[in-house]
Protein backbone atom coordinates (compact mmCIF):
# COMPACT_ATOMS: atom_id res chain seq x y z
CA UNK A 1 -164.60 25.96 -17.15
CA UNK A 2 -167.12 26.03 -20.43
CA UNK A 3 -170.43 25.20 -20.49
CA UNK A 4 -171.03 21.80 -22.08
CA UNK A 5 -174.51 22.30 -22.41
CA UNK A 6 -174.46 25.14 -24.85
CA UNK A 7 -175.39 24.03 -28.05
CA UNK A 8 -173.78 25.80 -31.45
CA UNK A 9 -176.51 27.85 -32.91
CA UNK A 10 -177.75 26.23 -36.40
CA UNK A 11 -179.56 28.92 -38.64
CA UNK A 12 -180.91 26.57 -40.78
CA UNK A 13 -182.33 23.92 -37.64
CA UNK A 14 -186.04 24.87 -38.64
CA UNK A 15 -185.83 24.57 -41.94
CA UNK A 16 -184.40 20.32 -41.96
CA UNK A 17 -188.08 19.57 -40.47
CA UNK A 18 -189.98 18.68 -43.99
CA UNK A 19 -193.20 19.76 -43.38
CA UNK A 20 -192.04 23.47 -42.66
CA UNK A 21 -190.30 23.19 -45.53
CA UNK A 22 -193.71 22.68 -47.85
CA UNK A 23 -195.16 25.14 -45.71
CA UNK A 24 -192.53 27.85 -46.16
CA UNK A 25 -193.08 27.08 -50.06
CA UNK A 26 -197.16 27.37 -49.55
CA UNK A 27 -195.93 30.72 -47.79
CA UNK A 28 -193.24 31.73 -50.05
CA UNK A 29 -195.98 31.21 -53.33
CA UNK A 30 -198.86 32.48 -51.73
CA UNK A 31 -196.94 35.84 -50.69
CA UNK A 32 -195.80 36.46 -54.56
CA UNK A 33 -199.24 35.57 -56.03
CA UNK A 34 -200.52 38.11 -53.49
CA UNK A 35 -197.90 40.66 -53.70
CA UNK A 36 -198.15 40.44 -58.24
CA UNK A 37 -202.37 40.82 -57.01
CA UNK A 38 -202.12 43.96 -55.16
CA UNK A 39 -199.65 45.89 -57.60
CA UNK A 40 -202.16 45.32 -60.86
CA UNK A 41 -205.07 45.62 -58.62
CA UNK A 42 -203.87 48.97 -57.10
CA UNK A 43 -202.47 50.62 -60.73
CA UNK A 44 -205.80 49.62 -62.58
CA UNK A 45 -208.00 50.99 -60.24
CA UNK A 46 -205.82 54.61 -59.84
CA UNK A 47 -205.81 54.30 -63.81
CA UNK A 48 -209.88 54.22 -63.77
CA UNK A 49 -210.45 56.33 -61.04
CA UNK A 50 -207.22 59.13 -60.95
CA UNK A 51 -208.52 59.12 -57.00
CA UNK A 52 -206.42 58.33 -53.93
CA UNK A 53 -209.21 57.71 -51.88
CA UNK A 54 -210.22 54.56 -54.41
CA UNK A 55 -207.03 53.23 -53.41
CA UNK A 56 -207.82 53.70 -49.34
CA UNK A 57 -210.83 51.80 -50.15
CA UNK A 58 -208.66 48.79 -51.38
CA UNK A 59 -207.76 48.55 -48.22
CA UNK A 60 -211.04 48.89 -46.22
CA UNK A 61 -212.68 46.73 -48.71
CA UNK A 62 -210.39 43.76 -46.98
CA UNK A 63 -210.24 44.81 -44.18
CA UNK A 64 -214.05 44.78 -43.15
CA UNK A 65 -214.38 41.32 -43.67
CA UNK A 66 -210.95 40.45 -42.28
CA UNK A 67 -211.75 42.29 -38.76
CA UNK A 68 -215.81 41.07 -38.80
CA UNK A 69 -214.72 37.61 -38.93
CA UNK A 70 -211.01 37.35 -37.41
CA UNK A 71 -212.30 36.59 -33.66
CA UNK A 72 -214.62 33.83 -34.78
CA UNK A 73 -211.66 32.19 -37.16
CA UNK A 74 -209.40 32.39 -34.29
CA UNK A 75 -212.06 30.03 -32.62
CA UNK A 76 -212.19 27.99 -35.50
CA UNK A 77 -208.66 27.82 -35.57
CA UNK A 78 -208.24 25.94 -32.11
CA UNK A 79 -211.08 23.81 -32.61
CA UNK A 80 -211.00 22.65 -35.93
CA UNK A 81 -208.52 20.43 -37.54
CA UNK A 82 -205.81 23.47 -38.81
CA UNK A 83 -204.66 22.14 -41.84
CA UNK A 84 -208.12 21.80 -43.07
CA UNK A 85 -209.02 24.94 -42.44
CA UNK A 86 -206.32 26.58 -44.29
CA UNK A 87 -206.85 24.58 -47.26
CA UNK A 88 -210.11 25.31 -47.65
CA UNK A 89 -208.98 29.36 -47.04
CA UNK A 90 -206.23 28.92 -49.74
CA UNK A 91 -208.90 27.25 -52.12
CA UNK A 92 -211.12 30.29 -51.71
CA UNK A 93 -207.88 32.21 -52.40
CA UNK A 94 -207.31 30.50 -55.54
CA UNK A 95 -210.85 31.58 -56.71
CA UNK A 96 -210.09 35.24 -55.94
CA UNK A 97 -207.06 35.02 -58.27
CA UNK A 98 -208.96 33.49 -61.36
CA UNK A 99 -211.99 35.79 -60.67
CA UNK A 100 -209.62 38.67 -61.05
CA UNK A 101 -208.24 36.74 -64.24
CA UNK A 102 -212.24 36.28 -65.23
CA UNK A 103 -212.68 40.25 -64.90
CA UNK A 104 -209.56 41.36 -66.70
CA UNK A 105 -209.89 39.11 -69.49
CA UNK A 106 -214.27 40.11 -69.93
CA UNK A 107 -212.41 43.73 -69.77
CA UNK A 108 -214.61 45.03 -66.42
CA UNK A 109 -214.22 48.75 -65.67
CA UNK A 110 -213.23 49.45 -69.41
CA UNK A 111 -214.31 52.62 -70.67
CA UNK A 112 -216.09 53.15 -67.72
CA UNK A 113 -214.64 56.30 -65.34
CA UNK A 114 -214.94 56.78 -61.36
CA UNK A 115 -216.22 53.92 -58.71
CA UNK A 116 -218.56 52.31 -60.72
CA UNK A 117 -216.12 50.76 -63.13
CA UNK A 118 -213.88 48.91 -60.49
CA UNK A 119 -216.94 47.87 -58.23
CA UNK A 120 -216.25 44.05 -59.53
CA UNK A 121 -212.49 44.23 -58.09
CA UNK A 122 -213.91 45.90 -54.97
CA UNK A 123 -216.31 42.63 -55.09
CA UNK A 124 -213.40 40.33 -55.08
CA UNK A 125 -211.11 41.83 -52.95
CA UNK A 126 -213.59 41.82 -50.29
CA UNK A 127 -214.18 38.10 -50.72
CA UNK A 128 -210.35 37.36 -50.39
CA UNK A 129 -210.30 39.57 -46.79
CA UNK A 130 -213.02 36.65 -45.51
CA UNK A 131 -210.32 33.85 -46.87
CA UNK A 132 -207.74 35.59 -45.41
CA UNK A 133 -209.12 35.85 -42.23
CA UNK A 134 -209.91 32.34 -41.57
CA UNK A 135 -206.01 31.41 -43.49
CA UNK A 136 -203.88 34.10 -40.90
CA UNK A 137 -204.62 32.43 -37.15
CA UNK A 138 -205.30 28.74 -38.59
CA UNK A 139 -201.96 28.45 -41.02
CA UNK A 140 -199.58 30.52 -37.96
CA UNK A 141 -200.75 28.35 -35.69
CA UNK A 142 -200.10 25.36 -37.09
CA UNK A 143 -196.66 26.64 -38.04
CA UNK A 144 -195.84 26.67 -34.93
CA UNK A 145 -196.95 22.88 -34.12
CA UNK A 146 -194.27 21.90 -37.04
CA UNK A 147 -191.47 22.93 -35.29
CA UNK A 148 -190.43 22.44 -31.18
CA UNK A 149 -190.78 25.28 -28.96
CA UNK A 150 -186.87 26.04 -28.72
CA UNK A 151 -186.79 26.34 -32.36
CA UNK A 152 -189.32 29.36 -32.52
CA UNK A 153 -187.01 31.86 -33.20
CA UNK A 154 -185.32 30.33 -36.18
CA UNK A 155 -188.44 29.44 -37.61
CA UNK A 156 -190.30 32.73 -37.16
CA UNK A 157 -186.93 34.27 -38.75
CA UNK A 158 -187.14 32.04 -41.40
CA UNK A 159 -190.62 32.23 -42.05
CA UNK A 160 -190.30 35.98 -42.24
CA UNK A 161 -187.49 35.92 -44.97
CA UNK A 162 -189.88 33.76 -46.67
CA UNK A 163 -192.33 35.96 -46.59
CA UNK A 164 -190.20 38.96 -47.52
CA UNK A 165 -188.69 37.09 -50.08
CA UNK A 166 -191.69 37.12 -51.53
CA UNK A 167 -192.69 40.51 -51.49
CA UNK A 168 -189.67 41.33 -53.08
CA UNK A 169 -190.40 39.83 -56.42
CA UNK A 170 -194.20 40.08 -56.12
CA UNK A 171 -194.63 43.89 -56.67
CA UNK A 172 -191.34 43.83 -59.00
CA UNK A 173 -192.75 40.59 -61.12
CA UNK A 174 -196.37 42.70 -61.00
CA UNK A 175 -195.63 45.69 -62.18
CA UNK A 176 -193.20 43.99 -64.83
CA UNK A 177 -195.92 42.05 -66.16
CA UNK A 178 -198.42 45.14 -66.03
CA UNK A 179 -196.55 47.54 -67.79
CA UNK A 180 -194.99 44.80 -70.59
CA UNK A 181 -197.85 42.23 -70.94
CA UNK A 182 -201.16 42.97 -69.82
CA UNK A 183 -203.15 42.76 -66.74
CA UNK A 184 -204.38 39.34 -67.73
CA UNK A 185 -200.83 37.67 -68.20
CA UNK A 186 -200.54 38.86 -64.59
CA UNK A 187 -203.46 37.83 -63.25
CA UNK A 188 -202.47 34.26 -65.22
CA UNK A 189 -199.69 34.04 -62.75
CA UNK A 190 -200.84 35.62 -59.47
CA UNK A 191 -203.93 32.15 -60.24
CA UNK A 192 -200.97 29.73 -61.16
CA UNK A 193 -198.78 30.84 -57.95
CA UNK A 194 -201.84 30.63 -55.65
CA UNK A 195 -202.53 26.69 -56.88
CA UNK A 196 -199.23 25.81 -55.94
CA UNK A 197 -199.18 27.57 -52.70
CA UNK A 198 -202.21 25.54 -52.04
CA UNK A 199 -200.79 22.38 -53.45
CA UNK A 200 -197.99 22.43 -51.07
CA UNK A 201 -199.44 23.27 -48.01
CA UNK A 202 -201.77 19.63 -48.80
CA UNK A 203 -198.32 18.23 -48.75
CA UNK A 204 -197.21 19.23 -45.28
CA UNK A 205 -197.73 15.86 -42.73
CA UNK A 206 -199.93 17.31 -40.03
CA UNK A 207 -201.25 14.95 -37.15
CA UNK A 208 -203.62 17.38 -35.07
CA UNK A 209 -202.40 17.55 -31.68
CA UNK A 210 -205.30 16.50 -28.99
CA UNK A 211 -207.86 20.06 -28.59
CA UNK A 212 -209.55 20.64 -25.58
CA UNK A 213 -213.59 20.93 -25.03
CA UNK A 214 -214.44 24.31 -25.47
CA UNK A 215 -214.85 26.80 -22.55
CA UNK A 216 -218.82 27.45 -22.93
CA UNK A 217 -219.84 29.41 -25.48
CA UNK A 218 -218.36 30.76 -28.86
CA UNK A 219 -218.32 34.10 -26.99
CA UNK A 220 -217.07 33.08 -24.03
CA UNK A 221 -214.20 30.63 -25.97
CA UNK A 222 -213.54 34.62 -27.88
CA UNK A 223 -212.82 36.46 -24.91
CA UNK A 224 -210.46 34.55 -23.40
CA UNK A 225 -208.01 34.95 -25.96
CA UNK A 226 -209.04 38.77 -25.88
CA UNK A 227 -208.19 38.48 -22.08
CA UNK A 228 -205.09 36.39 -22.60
CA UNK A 229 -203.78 39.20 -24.27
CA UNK A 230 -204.79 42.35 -21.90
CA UNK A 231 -203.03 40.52 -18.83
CA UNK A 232 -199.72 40.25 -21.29
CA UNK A 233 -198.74 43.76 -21.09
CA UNK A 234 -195.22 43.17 -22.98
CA UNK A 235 -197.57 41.72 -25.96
CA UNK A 236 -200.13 43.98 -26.03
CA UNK A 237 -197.17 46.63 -26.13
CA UNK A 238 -195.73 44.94 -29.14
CA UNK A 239 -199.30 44.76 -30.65
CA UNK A 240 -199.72 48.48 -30.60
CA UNK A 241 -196.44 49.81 -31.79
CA UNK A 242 -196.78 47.31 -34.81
CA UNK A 243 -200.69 48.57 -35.74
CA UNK A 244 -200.37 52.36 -35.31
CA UNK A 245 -196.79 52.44 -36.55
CA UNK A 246 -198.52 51.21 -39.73
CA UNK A 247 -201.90 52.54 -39.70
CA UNK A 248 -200.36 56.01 -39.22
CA UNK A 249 -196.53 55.81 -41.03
CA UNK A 250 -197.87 53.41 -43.97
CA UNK A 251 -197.18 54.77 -47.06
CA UNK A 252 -197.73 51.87 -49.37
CA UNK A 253 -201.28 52.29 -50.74
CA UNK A 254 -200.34 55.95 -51.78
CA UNK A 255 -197.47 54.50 -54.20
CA UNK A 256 -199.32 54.38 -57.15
CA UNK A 257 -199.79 58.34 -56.83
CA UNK A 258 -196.20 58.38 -56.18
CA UNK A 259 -195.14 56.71 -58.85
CA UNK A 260 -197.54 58.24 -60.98
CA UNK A 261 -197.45 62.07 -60.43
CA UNK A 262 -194.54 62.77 -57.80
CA UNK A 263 -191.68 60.63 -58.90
CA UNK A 264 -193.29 59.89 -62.81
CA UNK A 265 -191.75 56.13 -63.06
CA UNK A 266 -194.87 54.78 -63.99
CA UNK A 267 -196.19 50.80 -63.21
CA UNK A 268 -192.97 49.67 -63.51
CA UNK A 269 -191.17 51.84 -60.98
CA UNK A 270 -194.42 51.22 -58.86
CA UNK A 271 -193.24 47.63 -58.82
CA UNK A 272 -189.62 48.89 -57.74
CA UNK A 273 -191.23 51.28 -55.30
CA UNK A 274 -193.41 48.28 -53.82
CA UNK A 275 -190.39 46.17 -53.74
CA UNK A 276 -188.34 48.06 -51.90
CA UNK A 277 -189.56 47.52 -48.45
CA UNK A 278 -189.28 44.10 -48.56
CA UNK A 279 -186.41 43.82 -50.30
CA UNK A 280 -184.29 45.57 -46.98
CA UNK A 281 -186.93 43.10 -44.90
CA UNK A 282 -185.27 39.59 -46.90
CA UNK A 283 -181.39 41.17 -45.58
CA UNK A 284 -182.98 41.63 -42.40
CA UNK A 285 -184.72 38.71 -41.90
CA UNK A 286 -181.67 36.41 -43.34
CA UNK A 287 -179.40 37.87 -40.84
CA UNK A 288 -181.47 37.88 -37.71
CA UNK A 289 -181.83 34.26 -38.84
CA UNK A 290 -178.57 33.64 -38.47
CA UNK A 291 -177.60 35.57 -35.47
CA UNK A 292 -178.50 34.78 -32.02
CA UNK A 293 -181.92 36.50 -30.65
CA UNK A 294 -181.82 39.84 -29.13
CA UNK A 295 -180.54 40.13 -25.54
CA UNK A 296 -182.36 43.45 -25.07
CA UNK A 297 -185.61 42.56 -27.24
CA UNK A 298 -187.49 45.35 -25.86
CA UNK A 299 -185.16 48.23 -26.91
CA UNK A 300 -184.36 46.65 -29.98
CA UNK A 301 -188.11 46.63 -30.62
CA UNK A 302 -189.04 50.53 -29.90
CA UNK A 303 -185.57 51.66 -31.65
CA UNK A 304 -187.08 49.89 -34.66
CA UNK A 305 -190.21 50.80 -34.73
CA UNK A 306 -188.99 54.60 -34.48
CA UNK A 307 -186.45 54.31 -37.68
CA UNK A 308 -189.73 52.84 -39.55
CA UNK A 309 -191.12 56.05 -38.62
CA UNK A 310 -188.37 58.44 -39.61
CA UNK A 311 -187.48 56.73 -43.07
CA UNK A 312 -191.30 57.28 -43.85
CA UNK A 313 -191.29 61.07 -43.15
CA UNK A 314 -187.91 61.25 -45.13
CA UNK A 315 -189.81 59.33 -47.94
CA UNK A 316 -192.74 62.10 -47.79
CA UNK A 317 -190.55 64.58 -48.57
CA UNK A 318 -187.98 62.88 -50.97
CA UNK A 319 -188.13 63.80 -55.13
CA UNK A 320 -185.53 61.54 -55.73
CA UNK A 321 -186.62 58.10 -56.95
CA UNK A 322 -183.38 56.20 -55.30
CA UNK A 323 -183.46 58.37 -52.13
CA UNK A 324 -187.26 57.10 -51.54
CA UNK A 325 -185.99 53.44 -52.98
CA UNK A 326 -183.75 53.71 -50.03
CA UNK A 327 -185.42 54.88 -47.47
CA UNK A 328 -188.42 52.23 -48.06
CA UNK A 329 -185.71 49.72 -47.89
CA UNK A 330 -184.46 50.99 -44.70
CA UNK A 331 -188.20 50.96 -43.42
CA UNK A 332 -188.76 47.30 -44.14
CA UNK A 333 -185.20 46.43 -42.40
CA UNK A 334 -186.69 48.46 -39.56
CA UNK A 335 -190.40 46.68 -39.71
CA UNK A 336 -188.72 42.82 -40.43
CA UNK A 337 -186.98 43.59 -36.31
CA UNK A 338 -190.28 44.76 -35.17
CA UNK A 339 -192.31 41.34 -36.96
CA UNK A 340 -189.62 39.28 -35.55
CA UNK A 341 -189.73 40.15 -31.90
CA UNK A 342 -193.32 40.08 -31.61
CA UNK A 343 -194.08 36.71 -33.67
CA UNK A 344 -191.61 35.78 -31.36
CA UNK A 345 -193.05 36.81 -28.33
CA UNK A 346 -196.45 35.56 -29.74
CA UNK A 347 -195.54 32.25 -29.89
CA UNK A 348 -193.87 31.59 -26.66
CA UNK A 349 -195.76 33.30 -24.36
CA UNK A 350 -198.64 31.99 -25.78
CA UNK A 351 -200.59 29.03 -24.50
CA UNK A 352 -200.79 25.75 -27.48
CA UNK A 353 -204.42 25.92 -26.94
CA UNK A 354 -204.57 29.53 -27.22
CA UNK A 355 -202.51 29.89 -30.19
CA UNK A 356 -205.39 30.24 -32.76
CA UNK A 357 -207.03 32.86 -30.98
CA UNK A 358 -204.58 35.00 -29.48
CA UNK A 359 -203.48 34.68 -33.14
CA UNK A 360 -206.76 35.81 -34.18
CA UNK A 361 -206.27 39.08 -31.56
CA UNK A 362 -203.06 39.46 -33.09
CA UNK A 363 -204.86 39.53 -37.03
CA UNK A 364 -206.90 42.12 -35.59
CA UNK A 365 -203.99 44.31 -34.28
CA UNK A 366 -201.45 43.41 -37.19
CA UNK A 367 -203.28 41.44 -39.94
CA UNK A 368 -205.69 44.81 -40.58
CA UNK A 369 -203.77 47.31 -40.01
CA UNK A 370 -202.11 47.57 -43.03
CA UNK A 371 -205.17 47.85 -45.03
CA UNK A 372 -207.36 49.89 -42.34
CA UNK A 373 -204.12 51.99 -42.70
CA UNK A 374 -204.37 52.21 -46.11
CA UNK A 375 -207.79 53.49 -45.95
CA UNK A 376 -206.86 55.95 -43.42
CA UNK A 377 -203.48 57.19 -46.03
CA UNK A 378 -206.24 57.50 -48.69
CA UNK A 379 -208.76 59.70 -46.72
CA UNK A 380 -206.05 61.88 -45.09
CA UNK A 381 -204.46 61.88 -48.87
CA UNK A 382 -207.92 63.45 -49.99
CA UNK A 383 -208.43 65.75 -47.27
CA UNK A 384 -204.34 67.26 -46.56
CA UNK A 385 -202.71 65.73 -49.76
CA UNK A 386 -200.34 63.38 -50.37
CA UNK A 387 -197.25 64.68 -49.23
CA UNK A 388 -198.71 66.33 -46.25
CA UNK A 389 -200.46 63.00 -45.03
CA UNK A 390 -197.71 60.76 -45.06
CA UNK A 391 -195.24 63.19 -43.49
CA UNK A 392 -197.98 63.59 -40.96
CA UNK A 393 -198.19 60.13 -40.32
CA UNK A 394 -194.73 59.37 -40.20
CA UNK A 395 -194.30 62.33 -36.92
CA UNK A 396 -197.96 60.44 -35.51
CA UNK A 397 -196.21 57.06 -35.54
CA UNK A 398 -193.09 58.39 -33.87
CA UNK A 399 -195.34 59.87 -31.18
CA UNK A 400 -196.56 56.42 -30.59
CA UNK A 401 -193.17 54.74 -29.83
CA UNK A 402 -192.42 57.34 -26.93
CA UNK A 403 -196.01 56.95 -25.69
CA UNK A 404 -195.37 52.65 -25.35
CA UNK A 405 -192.38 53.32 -24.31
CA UNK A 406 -193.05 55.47 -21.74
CA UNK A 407 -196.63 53.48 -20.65
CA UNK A 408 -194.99 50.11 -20.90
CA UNK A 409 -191.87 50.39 -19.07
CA UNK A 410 -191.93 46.18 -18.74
CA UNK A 411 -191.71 46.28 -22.87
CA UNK A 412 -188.99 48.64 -22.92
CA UNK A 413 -186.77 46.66 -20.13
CA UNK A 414 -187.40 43.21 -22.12
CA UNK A 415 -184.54 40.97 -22.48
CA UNK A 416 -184.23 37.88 -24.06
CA UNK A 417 -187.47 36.27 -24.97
CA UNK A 418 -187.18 33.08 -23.48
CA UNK A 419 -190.14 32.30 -21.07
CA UNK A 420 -192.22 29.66 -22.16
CA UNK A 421 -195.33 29.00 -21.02
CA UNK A 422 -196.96 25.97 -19.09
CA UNK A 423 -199.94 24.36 -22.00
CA UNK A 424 -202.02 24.35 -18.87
């Protein structure tokens, strides 16, 4: 006999609510502004400094602010109307953009050689982390009040292709504009791209859904969202492959030296290089979207995380510029199944009311790591060399996967995510 109550799976079911569709195009715009930002950003200040360590501190100059704050904005987050706050993050965002625009076009770090002469961009990059902070739990959780709880999957999927999408033509559109144009035209568009991302996420319809009265103090209101996710061992699992898979296997911020002196394709193969990633993410992400979910999420999860770790060793030692094209592709495929399954398992085994700060946990883990791991690729860059460091970090990450898997056997026997929580 069949089951009348299965319904016919509908890829696109997240994506007929209106308001996620202006905030997928807030998401989609914001993500290629930001992607075009970090390519000129990164090649002007390798082209002052010739250091790889100035490009670590990219990344640690955003991620200070971004970790100092990201507790406290998760707070925020569930007590403050949502929409609100990420306006007001995506306004300070805008100013960012047309600051950088403001530097490049006053021609700051010209004829000037070593740290001093990018100290401005340092300036405003460390700004943005603060915007960024308060954006990440505030805008995700909200996302998540557009669409019903059954949808999660298929929005999260969608929402990742988005964002993939994205950083596809960001780095590709960057370093196009960079090495044709100037670094003003491309700041001119990374500013333009960033008002309409803000733009459309005034558009979205949001009616705040009734908060409760904070439990005590800010501190107190902090650690239960810390404690939320300690007793969720399956989360915290999927936490800590995602950060040390990419605070020990990132490659990205060491592209530019890549580009520069291993594979010699200059800003525009930079671009391609930055690309690549999330150009094997946006295949990923459009076909998990329209599959069902994973009925063994778990193994899925580890199995990607450790081909994100392999194609980053076999891009430490590859000369050939479409053998490392490829493999960075295969890494983002890898990296979309990992984002997938745990924004997944965020989202329904989280709380409503908890959403903003376990969130805000989650920023800390995820949100960071790519640019504490950036740091960490420059410093280890500096002190073992470039090729040495990422091949190192690539075997590091794989480590990782065996230890969570082996720690964590409830993460590695995880089925289908389906559980959802009581909002009490």
């Amino acid at each position: 006999m069949k089951d009348s109550t299965r319904q016919p799976h509908d890829p696109y079911a997240s994506l007929r609510i209106p308001s996620y569709r202006w905030f997928i195009l807030s998401t989609f715009t914001m993500t290629l502004a930001a992607q075009i930002q970090g390519v000129v950003v990164a090649w002007q200040i390798y082209d002052v400094t010739h250091d790889p360590l100035s490009l670590g501190l990219i990344g640690l100059a955003e991620a200070l602010p971004y970790v100092g704050v990201a507790l406290f904005a998760g707070h925020v987050a569930d007590r403050q109307n949502r929409r609100r706050v990420s306006l007001v993050s995506l306004a300070l965002l805008v100013f960012c953009s047309a600051s950088l625009l403001a530097l490049s076009l006053a021609g700051a770090g010209q004829g000037r050689t070593g740290f001093h002469g990018v100290l401005p961009y340092y300036a405003v990059i460390f700004l943005s982390g603060i915007a960024r902070s308060f954006l990440q739990p505030a805008r995700q959780a909200l996302g998540a009040e557009l669409v019903p709880r059954e949808l999660y999957p298929n929005a999260v999927a969608w929402r990742s292709s988005t964002w993939q999408t994205g950083a596809v033509a960001g780095p590709a559109l960057g370093g196009l504009l960079y090495g044709f144009t100037s670094p003003a035209t491309a700041y001119a568009v990374d500013a333009t791209l960033m008002v309409v991302a803000l733009v459309s996420f005034a558009t979205i319809a949001y009616v705040p859904r009734a908060t409760r009265k904070a439990e005590g103090s800010v501190g107190e209101s902090l650690r239960t969202g810390i404690r939320f996710v300690l007793r969720e061992p399956v989360l915290l699992g999927a936490m800590t492959l995602d950060l040390f898979s990419v605070l020990l296997g990132g490659a990205e911020a060491l592209l530019p030296v890549f580009a520069d002196q291993i594979l010699k394709v200059g800003p525009q193969g930079l671009g391609v290089l930055r690309a690549a990633p999330a150009a094997g993410a946006t295949l990923m992400s459009i076909y998990l979207a329209h599959r069902r979910p994973f009925r063994h999420a778990g193994r899925a999860l580890l199995n990607a995380v450790a081909l994100f770790a392999l194609c980053i060793i076999g891009f430490g030692v590859s000369r050939s510029f479409g053998v490392s094209l490829t493999l960075l592709a295969i890494s983002g495929m890898a990296d979309n199944v990992s984002v997938v399954v745990r924004s997944t398992l965020l989202q329904v085994l989280t709380p409503e009311h908890l959403l903003g700060r376990v969130s805000s946990v989650n920023a800390i883990f995820i949100g960071s790591s790519n640019e504490l791991g950036a740091f960490e690729s420059g410093v280890a860059a500096r002190l073992l060399g470039t090729v040495t460091s990422v091949v190192l970090g690539g075997v590091a990450s794989l480590s990782v996967v065996g230890l969570v898997a082996a720690k964590i056997p409830s993460l590695r026997r995880l089925g289908a995510i389906e559980r959802v929580p009581e909002s009490a």
